[in-house]
Each structure stands twice: as C-alpha cells, then as structure tokens.
N, C-alpha and C. Protein backbone atom coordinates (compact mmCIF):
# COMPACT_ATOMS: atom_id res chain seq x y z
N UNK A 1 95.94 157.81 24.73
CA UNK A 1 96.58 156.86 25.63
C UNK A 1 95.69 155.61 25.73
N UNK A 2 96.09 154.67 25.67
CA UNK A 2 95.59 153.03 25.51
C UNK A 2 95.54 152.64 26.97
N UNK A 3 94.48 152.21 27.58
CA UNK A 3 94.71 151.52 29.13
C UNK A 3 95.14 150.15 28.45
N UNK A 4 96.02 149.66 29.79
CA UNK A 4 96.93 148.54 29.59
C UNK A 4 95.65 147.20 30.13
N UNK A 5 96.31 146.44 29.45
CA UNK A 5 95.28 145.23 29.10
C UNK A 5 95.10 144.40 30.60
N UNK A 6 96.39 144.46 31.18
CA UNK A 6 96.77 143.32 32.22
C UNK A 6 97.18 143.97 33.65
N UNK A 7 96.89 143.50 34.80
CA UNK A 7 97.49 144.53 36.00
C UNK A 7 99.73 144.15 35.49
N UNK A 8 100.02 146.00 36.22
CA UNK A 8 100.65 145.64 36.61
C UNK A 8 101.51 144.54 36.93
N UNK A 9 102.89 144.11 36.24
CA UNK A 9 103.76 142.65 36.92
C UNK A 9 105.36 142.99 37.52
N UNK A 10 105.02 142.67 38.96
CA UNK A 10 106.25 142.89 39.82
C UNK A 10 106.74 141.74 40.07
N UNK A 11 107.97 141.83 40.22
CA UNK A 11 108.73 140.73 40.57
C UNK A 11 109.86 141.44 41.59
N UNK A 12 109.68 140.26 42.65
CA UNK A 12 110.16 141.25 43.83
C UNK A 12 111.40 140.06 44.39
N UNK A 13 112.63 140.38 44.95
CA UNK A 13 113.48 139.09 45.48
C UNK A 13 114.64 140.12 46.26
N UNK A 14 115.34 139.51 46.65
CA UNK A 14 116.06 139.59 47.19
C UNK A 14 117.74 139.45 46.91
N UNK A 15 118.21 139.56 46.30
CA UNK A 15 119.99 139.03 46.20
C UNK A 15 120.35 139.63 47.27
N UNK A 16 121.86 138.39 46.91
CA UNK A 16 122.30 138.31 47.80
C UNK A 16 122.48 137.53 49.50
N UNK A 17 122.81 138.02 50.25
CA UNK A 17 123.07 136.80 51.42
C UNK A 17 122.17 137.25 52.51
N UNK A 18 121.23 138.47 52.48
CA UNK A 18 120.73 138.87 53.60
C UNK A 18 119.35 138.04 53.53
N UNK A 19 119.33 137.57 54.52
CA UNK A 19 118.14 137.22 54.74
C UNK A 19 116.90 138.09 55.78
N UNK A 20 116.90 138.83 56.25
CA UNK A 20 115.72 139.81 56.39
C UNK A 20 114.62 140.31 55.57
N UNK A 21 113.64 140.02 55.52
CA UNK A 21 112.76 139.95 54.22
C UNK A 21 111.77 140.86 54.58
N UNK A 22 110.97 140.71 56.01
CA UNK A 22 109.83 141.54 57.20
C UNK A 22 109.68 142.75 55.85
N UNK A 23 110.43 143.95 55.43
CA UNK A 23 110.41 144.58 54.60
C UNK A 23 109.85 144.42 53.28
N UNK A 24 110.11 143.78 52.88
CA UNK A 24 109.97 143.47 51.27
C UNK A 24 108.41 142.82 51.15
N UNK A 25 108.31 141.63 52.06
CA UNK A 25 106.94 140.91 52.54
C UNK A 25 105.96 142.29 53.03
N UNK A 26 106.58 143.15 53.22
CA UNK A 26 104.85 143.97 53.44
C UNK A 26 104.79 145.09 52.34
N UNK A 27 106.23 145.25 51.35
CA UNK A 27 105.62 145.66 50.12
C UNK A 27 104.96 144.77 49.08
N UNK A 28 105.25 143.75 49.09
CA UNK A 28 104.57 142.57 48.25
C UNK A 28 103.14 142.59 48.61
N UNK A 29 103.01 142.52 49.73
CA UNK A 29 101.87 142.76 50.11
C UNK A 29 100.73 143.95 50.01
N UNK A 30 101.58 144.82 50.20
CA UNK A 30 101.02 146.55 49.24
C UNK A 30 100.52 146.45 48.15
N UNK A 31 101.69 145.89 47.03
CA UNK A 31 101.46 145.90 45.67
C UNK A 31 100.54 144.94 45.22
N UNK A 32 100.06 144.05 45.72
CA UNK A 32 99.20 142.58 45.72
C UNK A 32 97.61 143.41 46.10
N UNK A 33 97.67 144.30 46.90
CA UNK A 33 96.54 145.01 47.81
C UNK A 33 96.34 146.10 47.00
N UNK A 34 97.16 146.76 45.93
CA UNK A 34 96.84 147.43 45.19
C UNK A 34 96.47 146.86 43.81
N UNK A 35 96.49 145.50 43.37
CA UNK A 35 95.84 144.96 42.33
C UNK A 35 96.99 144.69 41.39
N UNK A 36 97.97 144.91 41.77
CA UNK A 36 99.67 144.40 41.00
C UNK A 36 99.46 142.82 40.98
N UNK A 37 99.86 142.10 40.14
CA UNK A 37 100.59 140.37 40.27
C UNK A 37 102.25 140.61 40.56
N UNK A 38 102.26 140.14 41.91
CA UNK A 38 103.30 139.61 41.93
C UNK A 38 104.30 139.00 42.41
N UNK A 39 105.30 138.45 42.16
CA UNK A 39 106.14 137.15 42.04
C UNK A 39 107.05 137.42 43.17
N UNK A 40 107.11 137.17 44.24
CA UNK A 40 107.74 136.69 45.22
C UNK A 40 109.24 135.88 44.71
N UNK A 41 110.68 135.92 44.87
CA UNK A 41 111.14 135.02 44.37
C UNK A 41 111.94 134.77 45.55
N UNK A 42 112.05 135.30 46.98
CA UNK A 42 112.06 134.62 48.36
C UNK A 42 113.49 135.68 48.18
N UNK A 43 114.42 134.52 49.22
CA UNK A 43 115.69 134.86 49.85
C UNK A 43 116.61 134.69 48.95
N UNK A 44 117.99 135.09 49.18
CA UNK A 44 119.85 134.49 48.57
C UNK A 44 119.23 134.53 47.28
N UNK A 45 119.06 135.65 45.99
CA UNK A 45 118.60 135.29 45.03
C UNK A 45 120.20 135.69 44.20
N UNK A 46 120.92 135.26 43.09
CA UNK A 46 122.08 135.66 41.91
C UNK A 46 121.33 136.74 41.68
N UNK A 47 122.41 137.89 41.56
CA UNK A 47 121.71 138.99 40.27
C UNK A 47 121.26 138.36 39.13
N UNK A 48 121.51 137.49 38.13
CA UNK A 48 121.37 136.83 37.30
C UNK A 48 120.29 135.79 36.93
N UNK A 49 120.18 135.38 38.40
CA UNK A 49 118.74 134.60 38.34
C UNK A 49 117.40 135.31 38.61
N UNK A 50 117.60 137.04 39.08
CA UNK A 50 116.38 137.93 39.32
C UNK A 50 116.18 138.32 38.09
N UNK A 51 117.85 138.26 36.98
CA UNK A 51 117.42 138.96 35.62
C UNK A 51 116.61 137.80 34.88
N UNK A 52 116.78 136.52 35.31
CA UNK A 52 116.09 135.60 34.30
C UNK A 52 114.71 135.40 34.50
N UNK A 53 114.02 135.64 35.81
CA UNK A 53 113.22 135.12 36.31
C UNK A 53 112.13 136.67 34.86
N UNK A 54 112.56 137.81 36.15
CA UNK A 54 112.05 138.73 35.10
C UNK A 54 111.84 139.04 33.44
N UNK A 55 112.43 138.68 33.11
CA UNK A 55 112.53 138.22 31.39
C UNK A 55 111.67 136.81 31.37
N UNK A 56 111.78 135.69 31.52
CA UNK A 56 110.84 134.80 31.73
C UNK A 56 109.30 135.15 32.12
N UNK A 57 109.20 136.07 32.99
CA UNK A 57 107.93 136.15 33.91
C UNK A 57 107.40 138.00 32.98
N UNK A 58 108.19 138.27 31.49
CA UNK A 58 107.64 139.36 31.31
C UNK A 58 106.95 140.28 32.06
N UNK A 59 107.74 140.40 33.37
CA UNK A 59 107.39 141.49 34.65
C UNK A 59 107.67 143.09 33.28
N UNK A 60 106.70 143.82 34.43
CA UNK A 60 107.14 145.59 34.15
C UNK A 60 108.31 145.91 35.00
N UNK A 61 108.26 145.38 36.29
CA UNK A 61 108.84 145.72 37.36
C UNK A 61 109.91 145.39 38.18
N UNK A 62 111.26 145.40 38.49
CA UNK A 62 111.62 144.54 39.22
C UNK A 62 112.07 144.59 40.21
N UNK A 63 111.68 144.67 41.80
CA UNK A 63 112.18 145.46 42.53
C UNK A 63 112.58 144.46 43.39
N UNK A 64 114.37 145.28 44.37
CA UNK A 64 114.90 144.02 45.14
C UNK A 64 115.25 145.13 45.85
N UNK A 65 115.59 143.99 47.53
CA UNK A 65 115.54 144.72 48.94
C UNK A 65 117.07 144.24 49.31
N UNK A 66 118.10 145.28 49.16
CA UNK A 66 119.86 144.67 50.25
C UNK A 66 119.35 145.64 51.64
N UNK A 67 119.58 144.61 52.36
CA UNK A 67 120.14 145.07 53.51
C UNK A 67 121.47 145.16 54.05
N UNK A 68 122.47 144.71 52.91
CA UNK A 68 123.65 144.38 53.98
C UNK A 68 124.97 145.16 53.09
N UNK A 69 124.55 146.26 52.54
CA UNK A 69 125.40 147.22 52.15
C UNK A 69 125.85 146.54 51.11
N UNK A 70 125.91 145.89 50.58
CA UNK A 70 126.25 145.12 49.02
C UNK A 70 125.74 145.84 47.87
N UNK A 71 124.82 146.78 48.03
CA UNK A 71 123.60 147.27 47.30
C UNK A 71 124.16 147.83 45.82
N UNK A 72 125.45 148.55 45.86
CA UNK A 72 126.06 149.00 44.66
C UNK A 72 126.03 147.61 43.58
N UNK A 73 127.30 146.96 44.33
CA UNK A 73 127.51 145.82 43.37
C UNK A 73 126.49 144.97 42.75
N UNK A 74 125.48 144.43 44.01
CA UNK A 74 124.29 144.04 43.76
C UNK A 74 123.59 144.05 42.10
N UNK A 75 123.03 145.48 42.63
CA UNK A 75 122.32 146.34 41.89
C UNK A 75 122.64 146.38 40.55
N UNK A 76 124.21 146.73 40.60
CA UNK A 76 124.79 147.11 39.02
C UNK A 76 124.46 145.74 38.43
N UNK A 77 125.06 144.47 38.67
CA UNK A 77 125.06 143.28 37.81
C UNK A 77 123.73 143.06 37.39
N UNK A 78 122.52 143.43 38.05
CA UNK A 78 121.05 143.41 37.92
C UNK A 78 120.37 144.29 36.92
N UNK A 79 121.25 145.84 36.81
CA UNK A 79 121.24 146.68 35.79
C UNK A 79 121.54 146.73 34.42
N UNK A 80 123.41 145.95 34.71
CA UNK A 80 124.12 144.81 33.64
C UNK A 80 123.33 144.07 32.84
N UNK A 81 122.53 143.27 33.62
CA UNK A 81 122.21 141.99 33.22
C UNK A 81 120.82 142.24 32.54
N UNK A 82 120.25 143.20 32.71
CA UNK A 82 118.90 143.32 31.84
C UNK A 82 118.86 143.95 30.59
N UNK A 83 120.28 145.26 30.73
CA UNK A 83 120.88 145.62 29.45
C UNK A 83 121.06 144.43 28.72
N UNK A 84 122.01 143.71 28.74
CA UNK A 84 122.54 142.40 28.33
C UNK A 84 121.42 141.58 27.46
N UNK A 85 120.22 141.46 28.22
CA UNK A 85 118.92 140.68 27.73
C UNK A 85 117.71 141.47 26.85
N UNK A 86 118.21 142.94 26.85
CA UNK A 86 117.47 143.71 25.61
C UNK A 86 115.88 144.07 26.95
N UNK A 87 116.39 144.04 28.53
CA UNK A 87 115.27 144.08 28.90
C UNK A 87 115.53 145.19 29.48
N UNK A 88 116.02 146.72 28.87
CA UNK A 88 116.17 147.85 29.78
C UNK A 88 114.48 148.42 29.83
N UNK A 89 113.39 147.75 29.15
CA UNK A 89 112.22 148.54 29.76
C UNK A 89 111.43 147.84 30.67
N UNK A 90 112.31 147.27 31.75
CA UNK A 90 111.85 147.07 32.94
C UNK A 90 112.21 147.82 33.92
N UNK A 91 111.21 148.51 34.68
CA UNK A 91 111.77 149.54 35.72
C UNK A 91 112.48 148.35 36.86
N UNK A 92 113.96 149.24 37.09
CA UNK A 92 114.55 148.25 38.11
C UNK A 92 114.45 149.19 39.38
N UNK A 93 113.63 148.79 40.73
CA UNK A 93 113.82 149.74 41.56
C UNK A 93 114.52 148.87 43.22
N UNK A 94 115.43 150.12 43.74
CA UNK A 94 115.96 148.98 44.95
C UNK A 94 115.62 149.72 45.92
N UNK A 95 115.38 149.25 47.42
CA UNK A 95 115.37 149.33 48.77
C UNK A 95 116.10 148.67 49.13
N UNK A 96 116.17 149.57 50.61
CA UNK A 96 116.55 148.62 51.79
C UNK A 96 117.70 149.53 52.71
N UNK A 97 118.47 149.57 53.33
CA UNK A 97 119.60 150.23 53.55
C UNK A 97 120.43 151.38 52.99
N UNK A 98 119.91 151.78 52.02
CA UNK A 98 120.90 152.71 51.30
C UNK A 98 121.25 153.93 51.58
N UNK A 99 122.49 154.48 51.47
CA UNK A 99 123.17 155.45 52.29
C UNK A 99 122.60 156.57 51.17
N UNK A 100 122.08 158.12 51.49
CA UNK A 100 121.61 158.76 50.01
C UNK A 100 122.63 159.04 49.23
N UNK A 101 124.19 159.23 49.53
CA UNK A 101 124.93 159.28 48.72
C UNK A 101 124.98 158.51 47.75
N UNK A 102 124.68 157.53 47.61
CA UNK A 102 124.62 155.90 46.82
C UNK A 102 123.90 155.99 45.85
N UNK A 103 122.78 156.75 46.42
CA UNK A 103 121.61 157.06 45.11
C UNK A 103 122.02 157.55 44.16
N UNK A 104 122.77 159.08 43.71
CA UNK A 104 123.03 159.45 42.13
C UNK A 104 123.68 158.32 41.13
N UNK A 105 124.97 157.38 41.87
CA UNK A 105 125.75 156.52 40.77
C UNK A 105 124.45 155.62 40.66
N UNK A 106 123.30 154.18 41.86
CA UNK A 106 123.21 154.07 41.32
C UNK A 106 121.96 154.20 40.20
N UNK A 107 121.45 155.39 40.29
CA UNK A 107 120.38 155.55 38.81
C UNK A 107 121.17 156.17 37.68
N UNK A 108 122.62 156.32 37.68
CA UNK A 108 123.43 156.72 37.04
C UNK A 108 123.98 154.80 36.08
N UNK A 109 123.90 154.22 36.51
CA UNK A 109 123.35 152.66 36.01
C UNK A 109 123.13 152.15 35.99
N UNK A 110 121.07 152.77 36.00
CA UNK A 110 120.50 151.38 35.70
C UNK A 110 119.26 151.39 36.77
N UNK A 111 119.53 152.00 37.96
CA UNK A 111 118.34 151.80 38.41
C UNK A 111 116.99 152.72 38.24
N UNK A 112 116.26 152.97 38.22
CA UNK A 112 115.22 153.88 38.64
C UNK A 112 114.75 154.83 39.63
N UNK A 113 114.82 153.98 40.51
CA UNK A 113 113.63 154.70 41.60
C UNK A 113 114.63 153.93 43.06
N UNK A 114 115.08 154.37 44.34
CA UNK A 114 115.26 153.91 45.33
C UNK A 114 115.10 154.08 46.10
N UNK A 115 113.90 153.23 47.23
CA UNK A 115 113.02 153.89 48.54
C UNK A 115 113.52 152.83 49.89
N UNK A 116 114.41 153.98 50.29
CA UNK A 116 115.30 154.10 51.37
C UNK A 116 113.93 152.87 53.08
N UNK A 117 114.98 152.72 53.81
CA UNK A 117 114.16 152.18 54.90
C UNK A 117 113.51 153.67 55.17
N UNK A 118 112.05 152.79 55.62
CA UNK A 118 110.95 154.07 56.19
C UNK A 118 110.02 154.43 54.67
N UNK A 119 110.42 154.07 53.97
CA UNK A 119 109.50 154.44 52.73
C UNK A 119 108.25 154.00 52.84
N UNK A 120 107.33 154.80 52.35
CA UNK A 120 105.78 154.70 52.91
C UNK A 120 105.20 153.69 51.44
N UNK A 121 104.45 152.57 52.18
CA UNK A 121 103.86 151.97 51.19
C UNK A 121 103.48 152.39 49.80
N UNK A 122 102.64 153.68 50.50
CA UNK A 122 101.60 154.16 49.49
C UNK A 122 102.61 155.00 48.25
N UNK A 123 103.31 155.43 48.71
CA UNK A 123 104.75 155.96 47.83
C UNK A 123 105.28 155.55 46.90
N UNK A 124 104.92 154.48 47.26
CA UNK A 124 106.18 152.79 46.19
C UNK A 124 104.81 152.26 45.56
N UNK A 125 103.80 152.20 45.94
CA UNK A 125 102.89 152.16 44.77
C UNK A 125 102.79 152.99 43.91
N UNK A 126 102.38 154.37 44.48
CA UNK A 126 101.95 155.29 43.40
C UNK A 126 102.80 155.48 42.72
N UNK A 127 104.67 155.21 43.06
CA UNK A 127 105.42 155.34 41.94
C UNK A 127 105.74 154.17 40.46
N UNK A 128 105.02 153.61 41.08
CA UNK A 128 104.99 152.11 40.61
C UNK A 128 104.33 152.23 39.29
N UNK A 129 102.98 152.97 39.77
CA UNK A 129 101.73 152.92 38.67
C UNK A 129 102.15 154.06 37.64
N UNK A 130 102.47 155.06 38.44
CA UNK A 130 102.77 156.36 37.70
C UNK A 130 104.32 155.95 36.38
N UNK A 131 105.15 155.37 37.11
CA UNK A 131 106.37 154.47 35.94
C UNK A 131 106.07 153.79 34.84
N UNK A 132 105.24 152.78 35.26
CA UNK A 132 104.57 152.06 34.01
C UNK A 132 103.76 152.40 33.23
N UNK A 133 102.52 153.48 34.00
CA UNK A 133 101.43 154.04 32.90
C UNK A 133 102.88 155.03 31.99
N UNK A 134 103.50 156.02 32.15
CA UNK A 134 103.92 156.99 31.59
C UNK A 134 104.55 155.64 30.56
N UNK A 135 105.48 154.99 30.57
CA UNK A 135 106.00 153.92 29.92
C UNK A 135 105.15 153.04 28.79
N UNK A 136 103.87 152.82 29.66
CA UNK A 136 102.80 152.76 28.52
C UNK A 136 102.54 153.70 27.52
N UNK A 137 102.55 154.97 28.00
CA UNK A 137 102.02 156.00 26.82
C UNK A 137 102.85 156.37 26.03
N UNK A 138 103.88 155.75 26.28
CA UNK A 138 105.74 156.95 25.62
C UNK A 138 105.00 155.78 24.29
C-alpha cells in the first residue's frame, strides 16, 4: 500500500434553498482540524455547480448538508452528475435531515455514506479517512 502524497480533499456545500449551515460549518471545521483541505462552497449551491466545482478542485470527497427534505432529488442529480463527468471515484456523502428510510434508495444511487443530524464529528472523519485510504489501495 502506497501512502497518499497529499492530505485528504473535501469539498463541502450545500444545494439547494436551505440556508442553515451551523452544521456543516462545524464539520468543515472537524475535517480542517483533522488535516483534510477543504473547500467550503457556502449556501443555495445547483447540484451541478457542486459537480463542477469538485471535478475542477480534483476533491476525493464531496459532502453536502439538505435540511429541507429535498435530499432525494438533491442528491440524485449530484450522483447523476458525477457519473456523467467520469467522476464516480469521488466519495459522495450527504447529511442533514434524513428520514432512515431514505437511506437504502439513496446509496442505491450514488451516494456513499449518510450521517443523519447528531452524527458525531469524530465518525465522519474516521469514515472519511478509512473511504479514501481503502480507495487508495483498491
């Protein structure tokens, strides 16, 4: 197994219309505190403009926060859209609101990993590191 050259690259945003962020701002802050880079891309983001930013910004990572029950549709076009760009080896992971029923469809397309409100910092890191190293070694 090869250690990876560069920390960790997350790219973290938001789609959509919710603006509540308090959440997302203290995982950015986690992952920044754990030695991750990464990219803030704020509020109201297009699925489409989180897929470009990420492909542009050759992130590993791309994780986004709905709060406002949109999270299926959201999500999928974000899942869509990285298929689309040849970028399915970016882990896509979502928070925020999600009902657990929601969870099987969506890692059924496209997402990864989804850490519900209350998810413990240290959780969403270590799954973070543990995703990408294994991804490194495949």
């Amino acid at each position: 197994m090869t250690e990876r050259q560069r920390p960790i690259r997350v790219l973290m945003g938001k789609p959509g219309l919710c603006g509540h962020d308090r959440g997302i701002v203290l995982v950015v802050m986690a992952l920044r505190d754990a030695g991750m880079e990464v990219i803030y891309s704020g509020r109201h983001n297009s699925p489409e403009t989180l897929v470009e930013v990420a492909v542009q910004e050759d992130v590993d990572v791309l994780g986004v926060s709905v709060l406002s029950g949109a999270h299926m549709g959201l999500c999928r076009r974000i899942a869509d859209g990285l298929r689309e760009r040849n970028a399915s080896d970016i882990l896509l992971l979502a928070g925020g609101f999600i009902p657990p029923e929601d969870i099987p469809a969506m890692k059924q397309f496209g997402v990864h990993e989804v850490f519900r409100d209350g998810a413990r910092l240290d959780d969403i890191v270590a799954f973070i590191r543990s995703a990408v190293q294994a991804r490194a070694a495949a």
